[in-house]
N, C-alpha and C. Protein backbone atom coordinates (compact mmCIF):
# COMPACT_ATOMS: atom_id res chain seq x y z
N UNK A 1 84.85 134.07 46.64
CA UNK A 1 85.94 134.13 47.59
C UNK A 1 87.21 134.64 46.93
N UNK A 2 87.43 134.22 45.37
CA UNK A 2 88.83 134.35 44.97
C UNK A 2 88.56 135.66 44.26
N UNK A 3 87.33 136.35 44.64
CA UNK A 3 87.78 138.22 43.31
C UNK A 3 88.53 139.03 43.88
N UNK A 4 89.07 138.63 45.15
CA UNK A 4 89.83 139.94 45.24
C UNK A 4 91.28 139.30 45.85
N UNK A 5 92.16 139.24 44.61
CA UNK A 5 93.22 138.59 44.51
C UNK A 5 94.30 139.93 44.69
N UNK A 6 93.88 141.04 43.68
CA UNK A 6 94.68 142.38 44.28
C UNK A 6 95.01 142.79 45.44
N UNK A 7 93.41 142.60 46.15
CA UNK A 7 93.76 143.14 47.57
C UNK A 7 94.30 142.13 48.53
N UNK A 8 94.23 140.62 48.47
CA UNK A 8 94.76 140.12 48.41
C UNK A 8 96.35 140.33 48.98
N UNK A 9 96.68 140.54 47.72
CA UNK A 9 98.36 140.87 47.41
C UNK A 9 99.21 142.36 48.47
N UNK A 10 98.28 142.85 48.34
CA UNK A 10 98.51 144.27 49.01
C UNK A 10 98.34 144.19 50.77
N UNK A 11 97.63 143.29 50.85
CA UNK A 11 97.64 142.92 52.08
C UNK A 11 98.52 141.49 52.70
N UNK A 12 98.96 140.44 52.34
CA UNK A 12 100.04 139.49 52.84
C UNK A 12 100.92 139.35 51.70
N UNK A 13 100.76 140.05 50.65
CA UNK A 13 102.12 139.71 50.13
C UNK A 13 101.94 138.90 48.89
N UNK A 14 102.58 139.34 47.68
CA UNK A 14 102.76 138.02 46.41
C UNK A 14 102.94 136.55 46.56
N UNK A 15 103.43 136.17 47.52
CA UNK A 15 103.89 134.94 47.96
C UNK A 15 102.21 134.13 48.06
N UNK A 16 101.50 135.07 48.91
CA UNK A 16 99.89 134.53 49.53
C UNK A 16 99.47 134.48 48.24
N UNK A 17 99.28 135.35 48.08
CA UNK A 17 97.94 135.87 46.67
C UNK A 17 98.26 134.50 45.74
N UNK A 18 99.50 134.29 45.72
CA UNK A 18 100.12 133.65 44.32
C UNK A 18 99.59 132.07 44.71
N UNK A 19 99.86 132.02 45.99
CA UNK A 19 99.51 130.61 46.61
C UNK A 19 98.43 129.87 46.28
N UNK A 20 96.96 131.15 47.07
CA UNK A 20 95.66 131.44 46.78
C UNK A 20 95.11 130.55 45.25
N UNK A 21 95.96 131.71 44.41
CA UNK A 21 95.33 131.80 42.90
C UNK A 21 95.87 130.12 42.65
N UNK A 22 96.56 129.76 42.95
CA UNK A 22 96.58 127.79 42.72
C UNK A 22 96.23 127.52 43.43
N UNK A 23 96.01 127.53 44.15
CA UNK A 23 95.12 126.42 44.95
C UNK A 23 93.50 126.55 44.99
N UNK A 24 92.76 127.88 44.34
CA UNK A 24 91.70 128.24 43.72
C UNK A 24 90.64 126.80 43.61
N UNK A 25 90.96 126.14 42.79
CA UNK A 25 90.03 124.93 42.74
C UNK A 25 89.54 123.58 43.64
N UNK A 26 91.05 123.86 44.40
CA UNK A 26 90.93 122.66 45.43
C UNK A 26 90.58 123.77 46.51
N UNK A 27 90.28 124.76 47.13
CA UNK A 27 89.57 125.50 47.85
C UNK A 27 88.16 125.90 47.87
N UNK A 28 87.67 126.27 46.42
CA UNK A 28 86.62 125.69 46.24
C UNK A 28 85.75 124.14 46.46
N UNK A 29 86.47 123.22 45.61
CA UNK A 29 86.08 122.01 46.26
C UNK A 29 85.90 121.08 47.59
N UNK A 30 86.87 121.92 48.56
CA UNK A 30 86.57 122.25 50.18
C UNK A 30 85.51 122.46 50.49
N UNK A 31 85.59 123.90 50.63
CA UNK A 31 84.58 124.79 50.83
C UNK A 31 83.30 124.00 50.19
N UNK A 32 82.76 123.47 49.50
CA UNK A 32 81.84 122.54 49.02
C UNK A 32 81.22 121.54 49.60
N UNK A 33 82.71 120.56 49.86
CA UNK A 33 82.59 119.69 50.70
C UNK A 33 82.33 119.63 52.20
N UNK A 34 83.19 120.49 52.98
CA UNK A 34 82.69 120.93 53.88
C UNK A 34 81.43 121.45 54.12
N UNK A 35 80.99 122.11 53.30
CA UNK A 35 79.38 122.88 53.24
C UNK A 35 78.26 121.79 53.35
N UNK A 36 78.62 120.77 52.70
CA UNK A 36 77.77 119.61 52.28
C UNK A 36 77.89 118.75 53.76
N UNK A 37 78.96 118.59 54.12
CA UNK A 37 79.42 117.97 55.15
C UNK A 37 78.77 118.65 56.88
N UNK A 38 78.70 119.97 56.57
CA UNK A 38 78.09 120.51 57.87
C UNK A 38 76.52 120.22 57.84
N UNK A 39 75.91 120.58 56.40
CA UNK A 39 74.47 120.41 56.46
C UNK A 39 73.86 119.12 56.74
N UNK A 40 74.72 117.99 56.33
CA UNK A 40 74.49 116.43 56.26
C UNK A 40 74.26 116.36 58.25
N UNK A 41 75.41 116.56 58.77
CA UNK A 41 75.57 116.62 60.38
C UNK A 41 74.89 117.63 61.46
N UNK A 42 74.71 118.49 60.80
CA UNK A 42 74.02 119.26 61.49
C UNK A 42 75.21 120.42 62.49
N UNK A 43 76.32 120.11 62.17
CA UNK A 43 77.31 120.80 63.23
C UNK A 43 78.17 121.83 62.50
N UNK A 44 77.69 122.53 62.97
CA UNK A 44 78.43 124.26 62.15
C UNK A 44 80.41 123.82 62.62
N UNK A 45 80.47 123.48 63.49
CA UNK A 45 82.16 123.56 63.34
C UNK A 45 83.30 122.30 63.39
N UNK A 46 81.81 121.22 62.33
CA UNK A 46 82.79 120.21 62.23
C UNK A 46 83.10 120.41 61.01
N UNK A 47 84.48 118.87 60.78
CA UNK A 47 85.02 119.03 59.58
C UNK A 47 85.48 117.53 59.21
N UNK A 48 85.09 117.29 58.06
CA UNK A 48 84.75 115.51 57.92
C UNK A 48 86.41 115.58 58.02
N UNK A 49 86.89 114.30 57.55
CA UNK A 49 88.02 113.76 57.82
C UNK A 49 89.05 114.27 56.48
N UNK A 50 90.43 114.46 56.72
CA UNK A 50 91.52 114.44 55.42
C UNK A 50 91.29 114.35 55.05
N UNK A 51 91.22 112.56 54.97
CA UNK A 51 90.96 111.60 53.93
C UNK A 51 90.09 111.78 53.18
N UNK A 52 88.86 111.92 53.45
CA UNK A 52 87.51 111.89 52.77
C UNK A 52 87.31 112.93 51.93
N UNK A 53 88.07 114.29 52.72
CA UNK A 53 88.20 115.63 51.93
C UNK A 53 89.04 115.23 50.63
N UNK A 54 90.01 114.65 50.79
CA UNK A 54 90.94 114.36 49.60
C UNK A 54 90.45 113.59 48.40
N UNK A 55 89.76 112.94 49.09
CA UNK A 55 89.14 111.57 48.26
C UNK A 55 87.87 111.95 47.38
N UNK A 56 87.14 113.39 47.91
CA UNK A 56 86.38 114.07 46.95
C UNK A 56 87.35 114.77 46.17
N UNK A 57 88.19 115.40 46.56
CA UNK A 57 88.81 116.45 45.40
C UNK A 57 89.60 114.91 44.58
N UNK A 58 90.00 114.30 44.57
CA UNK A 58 90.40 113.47 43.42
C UNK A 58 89.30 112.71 42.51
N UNK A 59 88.15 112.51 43.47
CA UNK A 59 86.68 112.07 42.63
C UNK A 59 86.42 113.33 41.63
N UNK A 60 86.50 114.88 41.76
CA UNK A 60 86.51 115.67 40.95
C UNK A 60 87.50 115.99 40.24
N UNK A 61 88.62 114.92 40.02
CA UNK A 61 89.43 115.39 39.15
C UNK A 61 90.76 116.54 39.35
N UNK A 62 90.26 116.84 40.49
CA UNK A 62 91.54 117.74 41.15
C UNK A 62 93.18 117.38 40.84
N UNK A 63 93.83 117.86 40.70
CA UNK A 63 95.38 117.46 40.96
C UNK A 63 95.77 118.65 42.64
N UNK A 64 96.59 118.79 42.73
CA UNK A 64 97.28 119.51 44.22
C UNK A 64 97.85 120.69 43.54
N UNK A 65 97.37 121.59 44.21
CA UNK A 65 98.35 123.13 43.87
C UNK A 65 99.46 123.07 42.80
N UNK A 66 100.65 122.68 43.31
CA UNK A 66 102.05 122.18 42.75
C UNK A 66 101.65 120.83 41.92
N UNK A 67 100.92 120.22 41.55
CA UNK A 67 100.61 119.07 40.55
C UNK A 67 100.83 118.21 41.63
N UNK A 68 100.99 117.23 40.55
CA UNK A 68 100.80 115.55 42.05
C UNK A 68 99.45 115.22 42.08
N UNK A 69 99.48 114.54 43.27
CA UNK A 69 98.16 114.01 43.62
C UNK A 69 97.76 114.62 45.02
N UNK A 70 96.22 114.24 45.53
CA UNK A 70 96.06 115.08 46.38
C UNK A 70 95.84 114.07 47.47
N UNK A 71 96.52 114.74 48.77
CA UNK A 71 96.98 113.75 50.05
C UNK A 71 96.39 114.28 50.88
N UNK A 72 95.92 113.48 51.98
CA UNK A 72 95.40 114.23 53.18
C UNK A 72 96.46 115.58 53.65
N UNK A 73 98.11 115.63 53.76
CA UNK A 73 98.94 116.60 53.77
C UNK A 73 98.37 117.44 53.14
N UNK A 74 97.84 117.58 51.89
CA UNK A 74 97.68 118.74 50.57
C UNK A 74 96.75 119.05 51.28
N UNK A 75 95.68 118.38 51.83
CA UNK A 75 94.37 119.14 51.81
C UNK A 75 94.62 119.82 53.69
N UNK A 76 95.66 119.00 54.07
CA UNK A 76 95.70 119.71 55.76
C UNK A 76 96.23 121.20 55.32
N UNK A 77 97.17 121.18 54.34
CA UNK A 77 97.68 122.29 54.27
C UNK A 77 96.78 123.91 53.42
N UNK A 78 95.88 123.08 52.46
CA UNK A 78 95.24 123.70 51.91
C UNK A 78 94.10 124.31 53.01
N UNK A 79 93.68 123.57 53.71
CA UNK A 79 92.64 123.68 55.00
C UNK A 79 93.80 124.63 55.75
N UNK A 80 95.06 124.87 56.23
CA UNK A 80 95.55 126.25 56.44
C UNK A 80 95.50 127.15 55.82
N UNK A 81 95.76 127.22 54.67
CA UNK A 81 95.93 127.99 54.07
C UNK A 81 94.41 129.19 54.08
N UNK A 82 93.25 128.28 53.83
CA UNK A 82 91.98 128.94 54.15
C UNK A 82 91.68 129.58 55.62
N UNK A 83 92.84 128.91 56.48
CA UNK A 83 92.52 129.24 57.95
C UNK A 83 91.24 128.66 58.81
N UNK A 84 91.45 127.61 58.34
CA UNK A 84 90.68 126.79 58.99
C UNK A 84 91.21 125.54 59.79
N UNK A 85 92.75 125.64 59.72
CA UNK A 85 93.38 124.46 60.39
C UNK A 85 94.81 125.34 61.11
């Protein structure tokens, strides 16, 4: 998902791309969770809870884009950021 960070850039702007490239790991670990989370349920367009999303990315050690810790906020926002919220 994250190789094309150039085009990326060329298309919304340094601001996105730059966003993207931190938040890289906790987008991945989404995308994971969610994946795991659809196959478990059987429902292509659900999406487990904040909380629970958050509560894996800190079980993996995650910190939040900007450092900190990771909050259901971080992950609502990170879940925009993918365009999925």
């Amino acid at each position: 998902m994250m190789d094309g960070i150039g085009d990326l850039e060329l298309r919304h702007g340094a601001r996105r791309a730059s966003a993207y490239a931190r938040a890289e790991p906790m987008i991945r670990c989404l995308e994971a969770a969610i994946h795991r989370h659809r196959v478990a349920t059987g429902r292509v367009d659900d999406l487990p809870a904040l909380r629970a999303l958050a509560a894996v990315c800190r079980d993996h050690g995650l910190v939040a884009p900007r450092g900190g810790a990771i909050t259901a906020d971080t992950v609502r926002r990170t879940l925009r950021l993918m365009g999925l919220r």
